[in-house]
N, C-alpha and C. Protein backbone atom coordinates (compact mmCIF):
# COMPACT_ATOMS: atom_id res chain seq x y z
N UNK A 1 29.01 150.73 31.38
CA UNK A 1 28.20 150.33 30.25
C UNK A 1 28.65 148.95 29.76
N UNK A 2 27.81 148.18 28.95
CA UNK A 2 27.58 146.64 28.78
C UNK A 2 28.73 146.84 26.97
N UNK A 3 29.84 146.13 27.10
CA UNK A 3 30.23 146.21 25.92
C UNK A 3 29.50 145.19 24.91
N UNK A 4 29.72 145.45 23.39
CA UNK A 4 29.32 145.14 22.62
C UNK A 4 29.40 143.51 22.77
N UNK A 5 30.96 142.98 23.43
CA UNK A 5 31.18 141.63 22.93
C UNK A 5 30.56 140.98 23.80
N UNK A 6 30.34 141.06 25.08
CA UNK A 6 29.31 141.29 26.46
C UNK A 6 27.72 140.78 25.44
N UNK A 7 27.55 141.98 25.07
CA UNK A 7 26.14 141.81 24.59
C UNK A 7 25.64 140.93 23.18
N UNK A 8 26.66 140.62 22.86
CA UNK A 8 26.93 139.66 21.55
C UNK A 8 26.94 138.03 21.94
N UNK A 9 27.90 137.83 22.98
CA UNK A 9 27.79 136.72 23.38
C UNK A 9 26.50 136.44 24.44
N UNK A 10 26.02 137.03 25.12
CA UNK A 10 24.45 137.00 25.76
C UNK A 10 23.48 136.62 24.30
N UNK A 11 23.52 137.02 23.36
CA UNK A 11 22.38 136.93 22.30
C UNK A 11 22.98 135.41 21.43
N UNK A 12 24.35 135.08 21.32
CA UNK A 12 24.42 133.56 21.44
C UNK A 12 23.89 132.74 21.95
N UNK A 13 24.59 132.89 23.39
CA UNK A 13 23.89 132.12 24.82
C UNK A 13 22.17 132.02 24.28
N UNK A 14 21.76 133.15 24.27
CA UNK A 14 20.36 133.06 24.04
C UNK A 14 19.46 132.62 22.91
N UNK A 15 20.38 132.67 22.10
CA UNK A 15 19.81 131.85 20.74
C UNK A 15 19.97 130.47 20.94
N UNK A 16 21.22 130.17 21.07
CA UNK A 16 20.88 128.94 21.30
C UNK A 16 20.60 127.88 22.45
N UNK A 17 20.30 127.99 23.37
CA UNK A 17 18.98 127.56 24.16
C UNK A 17 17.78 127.34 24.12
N UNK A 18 17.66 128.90 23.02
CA UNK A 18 16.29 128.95 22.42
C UNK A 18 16.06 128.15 21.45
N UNK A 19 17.01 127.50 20.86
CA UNK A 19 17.06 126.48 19.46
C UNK A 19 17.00 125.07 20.16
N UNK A 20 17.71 124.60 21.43
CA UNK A 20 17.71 123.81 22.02
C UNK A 20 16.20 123.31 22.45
N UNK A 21 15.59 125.00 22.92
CA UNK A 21 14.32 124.50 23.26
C UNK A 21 13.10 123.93 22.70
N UNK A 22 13.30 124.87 21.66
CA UNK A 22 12.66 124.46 20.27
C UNK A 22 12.99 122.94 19.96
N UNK A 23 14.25 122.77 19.54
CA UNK A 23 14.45 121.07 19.45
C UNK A 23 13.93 119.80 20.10
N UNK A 24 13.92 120.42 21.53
CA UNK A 24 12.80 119.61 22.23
C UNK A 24 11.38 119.39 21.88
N UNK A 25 10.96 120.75 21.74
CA UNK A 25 9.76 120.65 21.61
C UNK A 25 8.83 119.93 20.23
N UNK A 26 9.96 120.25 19.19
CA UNK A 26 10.17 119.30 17.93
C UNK A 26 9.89 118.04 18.11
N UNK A 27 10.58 117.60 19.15
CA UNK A 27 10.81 116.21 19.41
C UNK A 27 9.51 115.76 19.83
N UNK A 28 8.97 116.54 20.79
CA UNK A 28 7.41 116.08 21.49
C UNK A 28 6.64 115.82 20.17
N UNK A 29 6.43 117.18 19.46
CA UNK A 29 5.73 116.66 18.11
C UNK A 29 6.11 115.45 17.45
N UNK A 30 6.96 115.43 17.16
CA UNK A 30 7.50 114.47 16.31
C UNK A 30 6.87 112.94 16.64
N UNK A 31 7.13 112.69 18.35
CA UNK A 31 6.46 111.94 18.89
C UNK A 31 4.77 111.25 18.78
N UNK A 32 4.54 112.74 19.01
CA UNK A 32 2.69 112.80 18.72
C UNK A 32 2.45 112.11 17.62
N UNK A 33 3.24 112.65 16.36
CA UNK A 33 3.06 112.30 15.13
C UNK A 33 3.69 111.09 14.80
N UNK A 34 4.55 110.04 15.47
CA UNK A 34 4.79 108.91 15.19
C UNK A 34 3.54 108.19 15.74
N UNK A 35 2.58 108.72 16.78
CA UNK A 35 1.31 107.86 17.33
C UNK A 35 0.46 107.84 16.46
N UNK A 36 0.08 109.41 15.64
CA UNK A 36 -0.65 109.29 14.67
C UNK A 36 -0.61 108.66 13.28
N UNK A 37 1.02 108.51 13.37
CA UNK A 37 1.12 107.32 12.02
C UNK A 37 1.52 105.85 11.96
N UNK A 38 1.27 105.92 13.34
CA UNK A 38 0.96 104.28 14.30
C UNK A 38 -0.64 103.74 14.04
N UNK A 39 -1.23 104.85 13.94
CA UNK A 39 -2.36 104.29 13.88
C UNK A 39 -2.98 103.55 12.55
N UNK A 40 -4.32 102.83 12.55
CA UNK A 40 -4.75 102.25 11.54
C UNK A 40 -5.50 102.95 10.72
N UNK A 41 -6.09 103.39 10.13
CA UNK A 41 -6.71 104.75 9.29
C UNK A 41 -5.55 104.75 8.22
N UNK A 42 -6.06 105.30 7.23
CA UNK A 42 -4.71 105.28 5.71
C UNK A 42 -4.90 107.51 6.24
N UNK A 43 -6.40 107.91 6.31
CA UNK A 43 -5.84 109.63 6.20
C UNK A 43 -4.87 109.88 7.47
N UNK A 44 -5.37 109.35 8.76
CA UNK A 44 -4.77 109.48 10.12
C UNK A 44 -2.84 109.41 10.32
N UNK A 45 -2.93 107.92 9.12
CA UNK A 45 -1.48 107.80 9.08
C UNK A 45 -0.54 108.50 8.23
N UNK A 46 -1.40 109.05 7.25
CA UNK A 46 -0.80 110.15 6.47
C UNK A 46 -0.35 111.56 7.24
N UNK A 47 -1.65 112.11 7.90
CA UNK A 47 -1.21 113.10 8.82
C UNK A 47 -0.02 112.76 9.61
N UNK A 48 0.14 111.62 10.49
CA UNK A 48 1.31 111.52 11.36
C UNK A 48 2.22 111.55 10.64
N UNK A 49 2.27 110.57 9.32
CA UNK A 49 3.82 110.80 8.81
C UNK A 49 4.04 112.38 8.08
N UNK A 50 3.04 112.80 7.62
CA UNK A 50 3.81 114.12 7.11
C UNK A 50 4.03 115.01 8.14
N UNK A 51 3.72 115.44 9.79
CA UNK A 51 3.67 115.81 10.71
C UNK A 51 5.41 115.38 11.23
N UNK A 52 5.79 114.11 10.97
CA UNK A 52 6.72 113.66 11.19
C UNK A 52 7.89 113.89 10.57
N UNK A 53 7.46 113.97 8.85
CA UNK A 53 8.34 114.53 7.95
C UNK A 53 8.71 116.22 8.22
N UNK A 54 7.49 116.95 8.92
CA UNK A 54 8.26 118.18 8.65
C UNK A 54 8.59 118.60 10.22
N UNK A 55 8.80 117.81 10.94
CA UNK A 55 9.10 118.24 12.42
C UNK A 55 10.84 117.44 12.19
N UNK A 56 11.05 116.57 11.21
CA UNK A 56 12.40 115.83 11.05
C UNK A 56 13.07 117.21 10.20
N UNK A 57 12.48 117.43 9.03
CA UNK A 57 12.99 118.56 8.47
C UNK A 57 13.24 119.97 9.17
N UNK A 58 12.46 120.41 10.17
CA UNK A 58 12.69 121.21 10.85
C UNK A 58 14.05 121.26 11.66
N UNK A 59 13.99 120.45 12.42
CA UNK A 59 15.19 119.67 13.43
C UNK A 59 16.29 119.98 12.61
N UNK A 60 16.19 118.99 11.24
CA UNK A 60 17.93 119.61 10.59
C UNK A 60 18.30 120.55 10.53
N UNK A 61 17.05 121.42 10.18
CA UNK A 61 17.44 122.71 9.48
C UNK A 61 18.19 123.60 11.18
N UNK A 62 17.70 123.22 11.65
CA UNK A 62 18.07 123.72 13.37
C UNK A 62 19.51 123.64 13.62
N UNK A 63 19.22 122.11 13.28
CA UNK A 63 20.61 122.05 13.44
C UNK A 63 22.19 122.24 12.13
N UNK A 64 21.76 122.39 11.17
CA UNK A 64 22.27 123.30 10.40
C UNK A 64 22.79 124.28 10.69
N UNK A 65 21.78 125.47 11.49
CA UNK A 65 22.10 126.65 11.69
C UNK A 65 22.81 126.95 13.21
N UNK A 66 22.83 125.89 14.21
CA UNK A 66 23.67 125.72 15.24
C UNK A 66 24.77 125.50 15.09
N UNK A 67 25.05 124.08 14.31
CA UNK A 67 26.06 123.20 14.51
C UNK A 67 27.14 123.29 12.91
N UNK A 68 26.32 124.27 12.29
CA UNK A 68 27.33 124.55 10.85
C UNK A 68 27.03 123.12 10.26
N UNK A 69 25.94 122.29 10.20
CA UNK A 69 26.42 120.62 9.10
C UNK A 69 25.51 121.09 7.72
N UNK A 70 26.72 121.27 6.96
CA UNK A 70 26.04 121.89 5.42
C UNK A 70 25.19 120.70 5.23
N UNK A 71 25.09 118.93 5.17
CA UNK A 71 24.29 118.31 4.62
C UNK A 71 23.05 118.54 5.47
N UNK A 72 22.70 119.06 6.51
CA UNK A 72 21.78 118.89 7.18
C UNK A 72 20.55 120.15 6.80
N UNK A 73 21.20 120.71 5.98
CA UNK A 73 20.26 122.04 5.42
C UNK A 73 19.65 121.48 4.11
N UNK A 74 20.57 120.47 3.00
CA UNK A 74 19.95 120.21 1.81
C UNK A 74 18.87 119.07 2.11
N UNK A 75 19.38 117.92 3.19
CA UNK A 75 18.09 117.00 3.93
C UNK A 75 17.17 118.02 4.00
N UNK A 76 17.38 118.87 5.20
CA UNK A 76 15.82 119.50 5.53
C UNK A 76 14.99 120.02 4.08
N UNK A 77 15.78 120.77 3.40
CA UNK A 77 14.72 121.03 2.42
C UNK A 77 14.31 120.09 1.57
N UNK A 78 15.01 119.39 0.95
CA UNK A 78 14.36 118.07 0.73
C UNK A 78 13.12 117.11 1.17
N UNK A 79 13.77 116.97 2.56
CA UNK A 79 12.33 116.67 3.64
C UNK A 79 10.82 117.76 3.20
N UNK A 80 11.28 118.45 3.37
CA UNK A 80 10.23 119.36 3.60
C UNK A 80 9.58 119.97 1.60
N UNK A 81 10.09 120.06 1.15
CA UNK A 81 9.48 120.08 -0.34
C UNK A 81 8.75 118.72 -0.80
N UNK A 82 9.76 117.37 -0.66
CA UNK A 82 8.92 116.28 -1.31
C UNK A 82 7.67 115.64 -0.03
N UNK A 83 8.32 115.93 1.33
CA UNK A 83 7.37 115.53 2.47
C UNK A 83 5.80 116.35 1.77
N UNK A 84 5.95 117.64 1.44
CA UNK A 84 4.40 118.25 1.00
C UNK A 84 3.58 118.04 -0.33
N UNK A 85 4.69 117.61 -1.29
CA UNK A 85 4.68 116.90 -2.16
C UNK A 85 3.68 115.87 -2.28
N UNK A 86 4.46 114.90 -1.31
CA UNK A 86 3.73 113.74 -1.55
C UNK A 86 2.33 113.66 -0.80
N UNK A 87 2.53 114.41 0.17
CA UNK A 87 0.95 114.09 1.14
C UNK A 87 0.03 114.73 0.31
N UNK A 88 0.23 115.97 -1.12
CA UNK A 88 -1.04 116.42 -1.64
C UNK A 88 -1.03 115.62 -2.51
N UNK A 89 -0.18 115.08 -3.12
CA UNK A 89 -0.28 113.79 -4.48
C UNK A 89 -1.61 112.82 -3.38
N UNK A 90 -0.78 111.75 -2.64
CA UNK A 90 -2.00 110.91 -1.63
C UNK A 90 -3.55 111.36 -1.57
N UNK A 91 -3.08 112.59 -1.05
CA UNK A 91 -4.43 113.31 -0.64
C UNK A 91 -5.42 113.30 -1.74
N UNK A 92 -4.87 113.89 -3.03
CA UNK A 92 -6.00 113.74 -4.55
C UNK A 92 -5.96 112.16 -4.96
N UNK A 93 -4.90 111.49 -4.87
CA UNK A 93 -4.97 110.10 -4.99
C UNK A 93 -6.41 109.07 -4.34
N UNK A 94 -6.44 109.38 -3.09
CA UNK A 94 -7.74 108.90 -2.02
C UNK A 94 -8.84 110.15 -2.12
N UNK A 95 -9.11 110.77 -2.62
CA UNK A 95 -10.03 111.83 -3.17
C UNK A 95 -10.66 110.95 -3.88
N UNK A 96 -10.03 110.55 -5.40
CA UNK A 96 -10.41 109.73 -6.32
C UNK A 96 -10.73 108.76 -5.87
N UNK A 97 -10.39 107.69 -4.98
CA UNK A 97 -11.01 106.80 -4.86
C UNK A 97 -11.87 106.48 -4.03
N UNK A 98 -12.48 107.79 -3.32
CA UNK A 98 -13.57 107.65 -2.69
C UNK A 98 -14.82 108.35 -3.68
N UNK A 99 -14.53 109.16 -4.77
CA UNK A 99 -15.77 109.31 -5.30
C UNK A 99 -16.10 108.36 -6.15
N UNK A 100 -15.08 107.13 -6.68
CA UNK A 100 -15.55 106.13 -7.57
C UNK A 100 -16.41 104.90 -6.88
């Protein structure tokens, strides 16, 4: 039979790979979303950067929970509270000035 510490360290191994993989895949987004806030459009570039803001916030928080870096948990939430923050402030901001 498979001992406990056996099966403990397999679900390490496996978490984090799986966090690794994820991180990558973060990264692809992240990417996407630096094209979309490359672009010229004011809504287009909003989407990329907040797309960008919460795929950066994500990442820390990742790595927070891998790598133990306590500042990398108060960034992410940070990122990620004022990142949503601000894109609905913008968002009613250019609301208004398209119905005037």
């Amino acid at each position: 039979m498979i001992d406990a510490l056996v099966l403990e360290k397999i679900a390490d191994l496996t978490f984090f790979f799986g966090a690794f993989i994820f991180m990558i895949a973060t990264a692809f987004a992240g990417l996407g979303a630096l094209r979309l806030a490359l672009k010229g459009e004011a809504v287009t570039s909003l989407m990329g950067v907040s797309s960008l803001t919460t795929a950066a916030g994500v990442s820390l928080y990742i790595i927070q929970i891998i790598f133990g870096v306590e500042f990398a948990r108060d960034t992410a939430i940070a990122l990620l509270i004022l990142g949503s923050v601000g894109t609905i402030i913008f968002a009613r901001l250019f609301r208004m000035e398209e119905g005037e």
